[in-house]
Protein backbone atom coordinates (compact mmCIF):
# COMPACT_ATOMS: atom_id res chain seq x y z
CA UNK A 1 29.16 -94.36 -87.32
CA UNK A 2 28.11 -90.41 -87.31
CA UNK A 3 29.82 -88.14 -89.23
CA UNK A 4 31.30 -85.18 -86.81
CA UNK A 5 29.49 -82.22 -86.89
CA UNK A 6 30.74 -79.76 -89.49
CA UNK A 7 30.06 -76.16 -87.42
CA UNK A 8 32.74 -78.09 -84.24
CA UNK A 9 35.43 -76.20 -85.82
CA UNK A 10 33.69 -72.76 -86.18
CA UNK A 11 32.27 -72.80 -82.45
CA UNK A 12 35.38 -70.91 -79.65
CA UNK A 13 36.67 -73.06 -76.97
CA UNK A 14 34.28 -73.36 -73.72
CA UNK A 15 35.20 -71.50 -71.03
CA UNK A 16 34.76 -72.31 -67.53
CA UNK A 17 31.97 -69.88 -65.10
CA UNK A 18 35.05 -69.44 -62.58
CA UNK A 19 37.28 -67.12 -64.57
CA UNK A 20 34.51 -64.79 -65.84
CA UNK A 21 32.91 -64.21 -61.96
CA UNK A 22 36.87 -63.74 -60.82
CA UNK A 23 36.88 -60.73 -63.59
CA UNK A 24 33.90 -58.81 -62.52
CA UNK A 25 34.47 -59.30 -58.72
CA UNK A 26 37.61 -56.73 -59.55
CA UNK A 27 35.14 -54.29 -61.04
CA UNK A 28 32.75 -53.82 -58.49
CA UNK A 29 34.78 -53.41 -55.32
CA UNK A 30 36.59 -50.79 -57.56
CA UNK A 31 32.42 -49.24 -57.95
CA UNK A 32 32.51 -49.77 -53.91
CA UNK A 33 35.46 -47.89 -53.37
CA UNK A 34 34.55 -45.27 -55.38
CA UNK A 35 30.98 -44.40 -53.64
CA UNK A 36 30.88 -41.81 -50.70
CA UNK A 37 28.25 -41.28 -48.18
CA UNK A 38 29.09 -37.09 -48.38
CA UNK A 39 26.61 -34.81 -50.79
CA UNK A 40 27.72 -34.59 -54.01
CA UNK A 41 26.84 -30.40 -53.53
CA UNK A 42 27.74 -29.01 -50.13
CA UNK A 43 25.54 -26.02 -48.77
CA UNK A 44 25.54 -24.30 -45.61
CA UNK A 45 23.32 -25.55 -42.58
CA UNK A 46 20.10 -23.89 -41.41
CA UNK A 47 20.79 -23.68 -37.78
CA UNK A 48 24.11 -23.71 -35.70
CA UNK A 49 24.67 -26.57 -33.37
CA UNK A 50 23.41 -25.83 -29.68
CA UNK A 51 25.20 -25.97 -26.24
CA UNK A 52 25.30 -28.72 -25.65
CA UNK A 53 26.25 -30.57 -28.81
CA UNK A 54 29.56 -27.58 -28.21
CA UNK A 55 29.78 -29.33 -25.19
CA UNK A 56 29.82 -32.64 -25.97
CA UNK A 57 26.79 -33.98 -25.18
CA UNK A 58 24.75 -37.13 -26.68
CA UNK A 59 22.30 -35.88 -28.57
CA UNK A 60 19.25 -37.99 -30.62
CA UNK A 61 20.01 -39.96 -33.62
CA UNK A 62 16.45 -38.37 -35.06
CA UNK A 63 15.76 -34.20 -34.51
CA UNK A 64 12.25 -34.80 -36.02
CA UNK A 65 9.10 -35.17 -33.35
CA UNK A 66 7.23 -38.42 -32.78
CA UNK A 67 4.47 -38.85 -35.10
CA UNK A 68 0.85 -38.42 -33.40
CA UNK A 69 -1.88 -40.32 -35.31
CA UNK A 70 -4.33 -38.38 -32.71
CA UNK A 71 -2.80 -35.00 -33.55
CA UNK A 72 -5.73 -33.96 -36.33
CA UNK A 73 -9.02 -35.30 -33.90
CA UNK A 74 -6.80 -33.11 -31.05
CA UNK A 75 -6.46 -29.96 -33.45
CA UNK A 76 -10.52 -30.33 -34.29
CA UNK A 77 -10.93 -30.62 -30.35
CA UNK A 78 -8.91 -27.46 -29.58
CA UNK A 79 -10.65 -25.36 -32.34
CA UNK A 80 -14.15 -26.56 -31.27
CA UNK A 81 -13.26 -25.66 -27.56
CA UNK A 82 -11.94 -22.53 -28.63
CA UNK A 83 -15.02 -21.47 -31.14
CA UNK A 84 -17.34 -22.52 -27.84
CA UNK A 85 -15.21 -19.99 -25.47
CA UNK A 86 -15.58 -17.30 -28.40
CA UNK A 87 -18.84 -17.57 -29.01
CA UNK A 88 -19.97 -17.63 -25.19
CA UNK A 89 -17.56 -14.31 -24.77
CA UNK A 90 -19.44 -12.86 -27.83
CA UNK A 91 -23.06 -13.75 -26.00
CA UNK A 92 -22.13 -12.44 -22.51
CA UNK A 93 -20.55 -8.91 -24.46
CA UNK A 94 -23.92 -8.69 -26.17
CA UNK A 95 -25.65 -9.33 -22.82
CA UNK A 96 -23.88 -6.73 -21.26
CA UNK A 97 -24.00 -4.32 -24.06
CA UNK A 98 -28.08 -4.86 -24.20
CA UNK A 99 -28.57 -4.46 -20.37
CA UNK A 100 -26.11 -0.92 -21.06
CA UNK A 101 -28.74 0.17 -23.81
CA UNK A 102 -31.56 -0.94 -21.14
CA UNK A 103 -30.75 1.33 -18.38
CA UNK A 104 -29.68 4.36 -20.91
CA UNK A 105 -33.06 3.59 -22.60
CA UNK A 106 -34.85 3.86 -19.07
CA UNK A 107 -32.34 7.29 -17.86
CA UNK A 108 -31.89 9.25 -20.87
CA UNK A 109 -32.88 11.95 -20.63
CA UNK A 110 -32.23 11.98 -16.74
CA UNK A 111 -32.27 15.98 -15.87
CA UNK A 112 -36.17 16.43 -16.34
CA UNK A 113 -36.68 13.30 -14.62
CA UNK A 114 -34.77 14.38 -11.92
CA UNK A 115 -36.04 17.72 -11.51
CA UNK A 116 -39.65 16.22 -11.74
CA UNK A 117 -39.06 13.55 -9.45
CA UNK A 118 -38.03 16.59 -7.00
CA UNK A 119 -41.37 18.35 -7.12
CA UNK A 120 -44.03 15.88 -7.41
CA UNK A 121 -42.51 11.82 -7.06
CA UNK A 122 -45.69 10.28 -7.92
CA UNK A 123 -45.72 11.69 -11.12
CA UNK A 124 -42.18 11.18 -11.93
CA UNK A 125 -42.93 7.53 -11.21
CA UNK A 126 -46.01 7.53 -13.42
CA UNK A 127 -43.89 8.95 -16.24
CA UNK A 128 -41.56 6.01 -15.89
CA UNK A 129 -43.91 3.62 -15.49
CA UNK A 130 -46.13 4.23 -18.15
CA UNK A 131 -44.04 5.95 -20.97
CA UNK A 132 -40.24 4.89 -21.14
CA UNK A 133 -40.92 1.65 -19.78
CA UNK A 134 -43.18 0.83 -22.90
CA UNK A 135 -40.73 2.68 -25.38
CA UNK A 136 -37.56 0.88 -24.06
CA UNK A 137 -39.74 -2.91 -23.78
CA UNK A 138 -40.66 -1.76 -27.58
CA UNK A 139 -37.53 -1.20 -28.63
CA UNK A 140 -35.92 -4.14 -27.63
CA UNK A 141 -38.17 -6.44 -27.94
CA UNK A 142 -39.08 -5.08 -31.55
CA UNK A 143 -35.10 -5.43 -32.70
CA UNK A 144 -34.96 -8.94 -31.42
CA UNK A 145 -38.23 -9.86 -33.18
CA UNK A 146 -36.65 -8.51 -36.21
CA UNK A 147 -33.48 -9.82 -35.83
CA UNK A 148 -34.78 -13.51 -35.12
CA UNK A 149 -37.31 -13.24 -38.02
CA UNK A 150 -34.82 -12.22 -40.21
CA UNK A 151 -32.71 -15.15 -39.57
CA UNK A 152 -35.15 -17.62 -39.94
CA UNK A 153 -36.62 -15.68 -43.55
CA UNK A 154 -32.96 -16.12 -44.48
CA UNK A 155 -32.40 -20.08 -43.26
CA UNK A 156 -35.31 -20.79 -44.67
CA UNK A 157 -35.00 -19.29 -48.51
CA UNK A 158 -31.27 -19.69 -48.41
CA UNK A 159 -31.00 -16.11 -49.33
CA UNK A 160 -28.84 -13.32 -47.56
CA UNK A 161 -31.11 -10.66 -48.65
CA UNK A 162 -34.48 -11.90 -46.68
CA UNK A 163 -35.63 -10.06 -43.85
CA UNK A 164 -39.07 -8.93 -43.02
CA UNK A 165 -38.91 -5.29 -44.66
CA UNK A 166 -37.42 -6.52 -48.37
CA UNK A 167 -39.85 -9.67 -48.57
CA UNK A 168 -42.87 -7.48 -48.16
CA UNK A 169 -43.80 -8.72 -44.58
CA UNK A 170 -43.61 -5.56 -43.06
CA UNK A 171 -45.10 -3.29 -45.30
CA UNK A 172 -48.21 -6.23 -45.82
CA UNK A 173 -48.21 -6.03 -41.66
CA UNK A 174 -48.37 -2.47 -42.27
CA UNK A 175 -51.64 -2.57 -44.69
CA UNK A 176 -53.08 -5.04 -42.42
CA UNK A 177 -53.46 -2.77 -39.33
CA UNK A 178 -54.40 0.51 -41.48
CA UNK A 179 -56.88 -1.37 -42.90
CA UNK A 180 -58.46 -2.92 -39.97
CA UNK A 181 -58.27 0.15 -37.78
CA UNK A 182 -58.97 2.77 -40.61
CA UNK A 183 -62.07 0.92 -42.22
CA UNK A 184 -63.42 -1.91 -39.85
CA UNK A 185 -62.45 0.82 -36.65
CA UNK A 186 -60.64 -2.16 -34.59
CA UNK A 187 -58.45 -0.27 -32.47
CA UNK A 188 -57.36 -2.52 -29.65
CA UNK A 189 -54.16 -3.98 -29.98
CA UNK A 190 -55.02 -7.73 -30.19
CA UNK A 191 -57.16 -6.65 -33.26
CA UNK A 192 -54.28 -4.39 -34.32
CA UNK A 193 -52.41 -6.95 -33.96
CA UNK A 194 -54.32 -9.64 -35.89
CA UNK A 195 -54.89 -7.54 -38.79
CA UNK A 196 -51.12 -6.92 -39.06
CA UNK A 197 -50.30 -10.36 -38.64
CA UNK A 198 -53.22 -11.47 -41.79
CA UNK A 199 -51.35 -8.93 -43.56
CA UNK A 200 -47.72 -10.64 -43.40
CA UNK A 201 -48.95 -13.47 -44.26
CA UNK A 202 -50.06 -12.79 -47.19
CA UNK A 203 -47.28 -11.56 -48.09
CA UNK A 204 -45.11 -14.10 -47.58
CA UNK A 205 -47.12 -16.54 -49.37
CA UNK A 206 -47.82 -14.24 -52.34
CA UNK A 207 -43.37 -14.11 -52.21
CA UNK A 208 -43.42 -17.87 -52.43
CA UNK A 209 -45.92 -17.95 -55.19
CA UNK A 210 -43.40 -15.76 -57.12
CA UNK A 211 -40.16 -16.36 -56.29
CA UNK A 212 -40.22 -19.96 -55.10
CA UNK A 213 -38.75 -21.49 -52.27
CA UNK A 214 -34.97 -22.07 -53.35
CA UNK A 215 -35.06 -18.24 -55.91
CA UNK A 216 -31.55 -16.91 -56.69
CA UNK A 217 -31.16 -13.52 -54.79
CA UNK A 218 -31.87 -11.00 -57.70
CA UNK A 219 -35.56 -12.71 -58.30
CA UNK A 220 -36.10 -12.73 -54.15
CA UNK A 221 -35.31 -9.15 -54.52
CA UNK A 222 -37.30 -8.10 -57.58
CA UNK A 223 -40.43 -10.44 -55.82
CA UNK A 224 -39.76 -8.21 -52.27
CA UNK A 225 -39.83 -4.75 -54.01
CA UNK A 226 -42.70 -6.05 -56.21
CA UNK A 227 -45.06 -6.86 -53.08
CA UNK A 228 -43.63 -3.93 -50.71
CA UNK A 229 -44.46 -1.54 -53.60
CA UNK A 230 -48.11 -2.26 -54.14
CA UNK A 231 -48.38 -2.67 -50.00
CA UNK A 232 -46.75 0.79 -49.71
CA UNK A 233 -49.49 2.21 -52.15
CA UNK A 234 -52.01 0.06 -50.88
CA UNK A 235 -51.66 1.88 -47.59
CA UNK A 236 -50.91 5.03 -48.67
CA UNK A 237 -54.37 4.89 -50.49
CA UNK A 238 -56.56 3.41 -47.73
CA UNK A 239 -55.36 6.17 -45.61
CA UNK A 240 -56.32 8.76 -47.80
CA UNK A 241 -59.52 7.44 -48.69
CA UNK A 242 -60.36 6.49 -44.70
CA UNK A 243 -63.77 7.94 -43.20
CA UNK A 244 -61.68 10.39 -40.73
CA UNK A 245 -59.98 13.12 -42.74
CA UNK A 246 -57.00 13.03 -40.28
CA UNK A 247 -56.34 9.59 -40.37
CA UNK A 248 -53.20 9.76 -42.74
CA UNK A 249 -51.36 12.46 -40.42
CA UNK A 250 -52.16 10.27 -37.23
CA UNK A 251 -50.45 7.33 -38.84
CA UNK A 252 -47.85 9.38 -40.04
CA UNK A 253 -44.99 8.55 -37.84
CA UNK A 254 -46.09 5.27 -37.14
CA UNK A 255 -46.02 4.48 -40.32
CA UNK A 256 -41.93 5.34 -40.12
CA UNK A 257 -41.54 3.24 -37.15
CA UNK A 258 -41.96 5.26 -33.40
CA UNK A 259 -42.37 4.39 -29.90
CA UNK A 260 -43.50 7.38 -28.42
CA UNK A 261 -45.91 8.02 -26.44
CA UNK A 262 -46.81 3.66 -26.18
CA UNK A 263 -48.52 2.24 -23.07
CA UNK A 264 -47.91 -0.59 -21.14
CA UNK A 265 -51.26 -2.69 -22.96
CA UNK A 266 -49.93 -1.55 -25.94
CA UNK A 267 -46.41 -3.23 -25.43
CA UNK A 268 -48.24 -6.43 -24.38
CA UNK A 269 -48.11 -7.74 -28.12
CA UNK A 270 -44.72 -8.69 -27.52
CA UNK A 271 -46.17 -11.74 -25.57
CA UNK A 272 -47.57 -13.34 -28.99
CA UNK A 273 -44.47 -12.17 -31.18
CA UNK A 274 -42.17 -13.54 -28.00
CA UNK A 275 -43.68 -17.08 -27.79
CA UNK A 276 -43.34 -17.05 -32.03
CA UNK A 277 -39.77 -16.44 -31.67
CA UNK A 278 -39.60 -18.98 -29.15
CA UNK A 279 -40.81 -21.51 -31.54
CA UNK A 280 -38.35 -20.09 -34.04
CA UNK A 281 -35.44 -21.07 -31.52
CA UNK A 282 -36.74 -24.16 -30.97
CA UNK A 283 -36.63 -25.40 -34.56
CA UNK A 284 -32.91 -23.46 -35.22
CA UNK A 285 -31.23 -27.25 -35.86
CA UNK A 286 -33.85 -28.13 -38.56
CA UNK A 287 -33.01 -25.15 -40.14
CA UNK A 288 -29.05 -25.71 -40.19
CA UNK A 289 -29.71 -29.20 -41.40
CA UNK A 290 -32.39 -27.49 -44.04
CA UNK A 291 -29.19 -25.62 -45.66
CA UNK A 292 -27.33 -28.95 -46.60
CA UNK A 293 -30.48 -29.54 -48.86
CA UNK A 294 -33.80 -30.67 -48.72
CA UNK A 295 -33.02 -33.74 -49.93
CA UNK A 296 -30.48 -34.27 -47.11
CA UNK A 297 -32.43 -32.44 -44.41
CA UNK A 298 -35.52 -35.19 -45.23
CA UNK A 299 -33.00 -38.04 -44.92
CA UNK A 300 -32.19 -36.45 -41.53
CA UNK A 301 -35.87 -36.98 -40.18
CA UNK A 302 -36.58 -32.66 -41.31
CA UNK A 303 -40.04 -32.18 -43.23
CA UNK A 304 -38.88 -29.55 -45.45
CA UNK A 305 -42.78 -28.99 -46.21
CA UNK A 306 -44.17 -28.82 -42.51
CA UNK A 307 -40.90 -26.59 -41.40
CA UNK A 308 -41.48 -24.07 -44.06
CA UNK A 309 -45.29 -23.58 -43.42
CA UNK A 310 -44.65 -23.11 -39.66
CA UNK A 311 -41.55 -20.84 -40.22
CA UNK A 312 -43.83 -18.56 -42.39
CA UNK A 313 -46.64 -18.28 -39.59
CA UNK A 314 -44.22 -17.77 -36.82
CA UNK A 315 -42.56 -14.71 -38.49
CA UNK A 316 -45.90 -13.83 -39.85
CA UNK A 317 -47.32 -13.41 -36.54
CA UNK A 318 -44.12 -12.08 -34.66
CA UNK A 319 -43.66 -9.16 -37.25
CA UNK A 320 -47.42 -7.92 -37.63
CA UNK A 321 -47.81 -7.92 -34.05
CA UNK A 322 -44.90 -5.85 -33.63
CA UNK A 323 -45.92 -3.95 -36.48
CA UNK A 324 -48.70 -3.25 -35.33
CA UNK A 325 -47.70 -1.02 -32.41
CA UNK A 326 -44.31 0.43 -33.77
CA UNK A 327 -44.78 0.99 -37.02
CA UNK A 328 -42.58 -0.51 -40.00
CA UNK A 329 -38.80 -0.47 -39.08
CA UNK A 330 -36.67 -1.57 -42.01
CA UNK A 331 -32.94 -3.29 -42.09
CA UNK A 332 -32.81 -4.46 -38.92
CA UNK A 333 -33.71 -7.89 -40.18
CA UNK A 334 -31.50 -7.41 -42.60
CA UNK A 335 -28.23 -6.07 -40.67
CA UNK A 336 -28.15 -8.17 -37.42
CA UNK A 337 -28.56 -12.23 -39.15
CA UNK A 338 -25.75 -11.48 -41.57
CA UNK A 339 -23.58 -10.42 -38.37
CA UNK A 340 -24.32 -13.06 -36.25
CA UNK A 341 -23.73 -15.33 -38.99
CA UNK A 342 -19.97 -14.10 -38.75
CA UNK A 343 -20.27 -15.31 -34.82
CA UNK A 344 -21.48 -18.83 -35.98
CA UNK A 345 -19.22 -19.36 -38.65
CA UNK A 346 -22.10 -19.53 -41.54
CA UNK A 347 -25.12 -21.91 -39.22
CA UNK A 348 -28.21 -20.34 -40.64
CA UNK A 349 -30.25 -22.35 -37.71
CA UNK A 350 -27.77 -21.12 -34.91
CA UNK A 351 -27.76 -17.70 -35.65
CA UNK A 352 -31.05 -16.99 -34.42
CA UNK A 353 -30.20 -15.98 -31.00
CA UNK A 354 -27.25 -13.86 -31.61
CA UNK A 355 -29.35 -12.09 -34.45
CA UNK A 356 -32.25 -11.76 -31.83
CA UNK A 357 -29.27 -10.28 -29.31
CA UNK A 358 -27.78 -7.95 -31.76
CA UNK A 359 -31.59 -6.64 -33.12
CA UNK A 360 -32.64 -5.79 -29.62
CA UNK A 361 -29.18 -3.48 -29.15
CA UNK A 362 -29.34 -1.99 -33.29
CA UNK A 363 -33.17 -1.01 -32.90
CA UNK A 364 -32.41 0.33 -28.51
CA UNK A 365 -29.57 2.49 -29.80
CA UNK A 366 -31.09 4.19 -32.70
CA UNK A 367 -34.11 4.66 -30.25
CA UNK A 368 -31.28 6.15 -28.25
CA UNK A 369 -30.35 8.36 -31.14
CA UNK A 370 -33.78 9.74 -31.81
CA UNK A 371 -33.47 11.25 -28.55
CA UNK A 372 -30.73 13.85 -29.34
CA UNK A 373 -33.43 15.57 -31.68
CA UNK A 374 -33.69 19.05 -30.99
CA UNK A 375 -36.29 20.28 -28.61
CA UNK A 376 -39.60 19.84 -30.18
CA UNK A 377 -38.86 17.79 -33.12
CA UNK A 378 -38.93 14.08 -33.23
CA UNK A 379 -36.93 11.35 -35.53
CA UNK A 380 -38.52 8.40 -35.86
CA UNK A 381 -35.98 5.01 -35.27
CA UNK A 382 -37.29 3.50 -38.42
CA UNK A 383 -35.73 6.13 -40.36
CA UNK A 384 -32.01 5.93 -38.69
CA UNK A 385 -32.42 2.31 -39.34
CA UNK A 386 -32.92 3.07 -42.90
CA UNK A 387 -30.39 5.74 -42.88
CA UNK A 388 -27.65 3.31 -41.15
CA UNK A 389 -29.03 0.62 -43.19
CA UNK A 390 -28.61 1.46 -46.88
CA UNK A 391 -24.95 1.36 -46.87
CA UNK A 392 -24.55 -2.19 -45.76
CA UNK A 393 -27.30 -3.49 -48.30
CA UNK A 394 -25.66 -1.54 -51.07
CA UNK A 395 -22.32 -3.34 -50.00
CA UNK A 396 -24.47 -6.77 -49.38
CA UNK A 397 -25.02 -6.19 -53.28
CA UNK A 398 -21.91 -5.62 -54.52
CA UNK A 399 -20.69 -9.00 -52.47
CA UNK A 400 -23.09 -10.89 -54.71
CA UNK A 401 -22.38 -9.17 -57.59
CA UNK A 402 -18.70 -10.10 -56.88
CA UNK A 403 -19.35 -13.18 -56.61
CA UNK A 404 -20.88 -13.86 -59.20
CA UNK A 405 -19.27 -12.39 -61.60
CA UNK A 406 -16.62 -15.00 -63.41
């Protein structure tokens, strides 16, 4: 028989599950009774009941609105709707404001045409015809040149402070026509216009070979100033070492940008710098896909390589025909892109036409301005546009600078 276990004794009684499950049913309805559904720290309410809650009447359990899954695609919808209606306001103001600058272009000054037009029609007619009619086609169609050049120089180097005057495409236009009218005597304005255009070319391929097609702004700039530099003096000395000793006083204020005294054949270069821009516009969404990156603008169907060499021609040959017949005007190219950027909301490719639009009405009212010269003196517009000009590149500048600095 087993011997009883010795630790029997030392081990307490067993209890029974019942009594210890009656004990702590005690405790927590006591914890039950004790909790409260009221804030443990009262503050005041943020709005006082309404009407008809005073009143009395049902109201709904839950104050907050529905939740709408659809609300964000609905919010992008609004804001694209409402960026569409801006932007088509902003083109039919700029519309309106360059038709304005048309007719004041054609009727200022009105009294001598008037009085003329009293005492001999046919030549107040001819007058119209054949000298403000040029200037004011000039005018305009030189600022929108500009304007849409400059925007696509800018797309294309991804670079605020391109535009035909600081890359050197001007001033190489400019050398181009001195030195095919002042040495090899071409003086039509197809030849004129050729000459010019050679002449931006090379430049902007000589600004590639420098600064490279993706160059921080400071080493575009230093390239542009480089090339319009040695253009300037290139010019300066073919003039004065031309065959006809007045050759530099001629080309004087053309040099400065003027559209005096231009003829209707003479304002017919616009045709090959119009059908350039045209081909600009056309290739404005390969541009705004070119900003995301060449890399991504390649995987988007975009040759990067093809786009840039055709870009470069276009604005070659819009700027040195224009060039050719009114002279180098500076910071137009500059001014009007980085505005209509602001209308597009930053699309390089998209802010071709508004730049064109707002180019056409910059370089028309400082035409405008050249006007209110005193009697017998003449201000060129290039040098209002340089005078107007300055100020925003010197601010352009000190953006960068900003924002660059840590």
């Amino acid at each position: 028989m087993a011997a009883p276990c010795r630790f029997s004794a030392a081990l307490p009684p067993r209890q029974s599950a019942e009594p210890r499950d009656a004990r702590r049913q005690p405790a927590q309805v006591a914890d039950r009774q004790q909790l409260s559904l009221r804030p443990a720290v009262a503050r005041a309410g943020l709005a006082t009941a309404s009407a008809g809650a005073a009143r009395g009447q049902p109201q709904a359990r839950c104050r907050r609105p529905p939740l709408d899954l659809c609300r964000t695609d609905h919010d992008r919808r609004g804001r694209a709707i409402a960026e569409a209606r801006l932007s088509r306001t902003a083109v039919l103001l700029g519309l309106a404001s360059l038709l304005l600058v048309a007719v004041l272009e054609l009727c200022v000054p009105l009294a001598p045409l008037r009085a003329l037009a009293r005492l001999d029609p046919a030549l107040a007619r001819e007058i119209f015809v054949e000298l403000r009619l040029p200037r004011a086609l000039l005018a305009l169609g030189y600022g929108a040149v500009l304007g849409i050049c400059g925007a696509a120089l800018q797309a294309l180097f991804a670079n605020p402070l391109a535009s035909p005057d600081l890359t050197g495409s001007s001033s190489g236009a400019a050398l181009g026509a001195v030195a095919a009218s002042a040495w090899l005597g071409l003086t039509g304005p197809l030849a004129l216009g050729f000459g010019a255009a050679t002449g931006a070319l090379l430049a902007l391929l000589l600004l590639l070979a420098l600064a490279g097609r993706r160059a921080d702004p400071l080493t575009m700039l230093l390239a542009g100033l480089a090339i319009s530099l040695a253009a300037g003096a290139a010019t300066t000395l073919a003039l004065a070492l031309a065959p006809s000793p007045f050759a530099f006083y001629e080309a004087f204020s053309w040099l400065l940008g003027d559209f005096a005294d231009r003829s209707l054949a003479q304002a017919a270069v616009l045709l090959p710098a119009a059908g350039a821009c045209a081909l600009l516009l056309a290739r404005s969404r390969a541009l705004d896909r070119l900003a995301l990156g060449e890399d991504v603008a390649a995987s988007l169907g975009v040759r990067t390589g093809r786009l840039r060499r055709e870009v470069v021609v276009l604005v070659a040959v819009a700027v040195g025909a224009c060039v050719a017949v009114g002279g180098a005007v500076g910071f137009i190219g500059l001014v009007a892109p980085v505005l209509a950027r602001r209308l597009t909301r930053g699309h390089p490719g998209r802010a071709l036409l508004p730049a064109g639009l707002l180019g056409a009405l910059l370089l028309g009212l400082a035409d405008l301005l050249s006007r209110l010269a005193p009697l017998g003196r003449s201000i060129p517009p290039g040098a209002i546009t340089a005078l107007l000009g300055t100020p925003l590149f010197l601010w352009l500048l000190v953006q960068m600078r900003w924002r660059l600095t840590p």
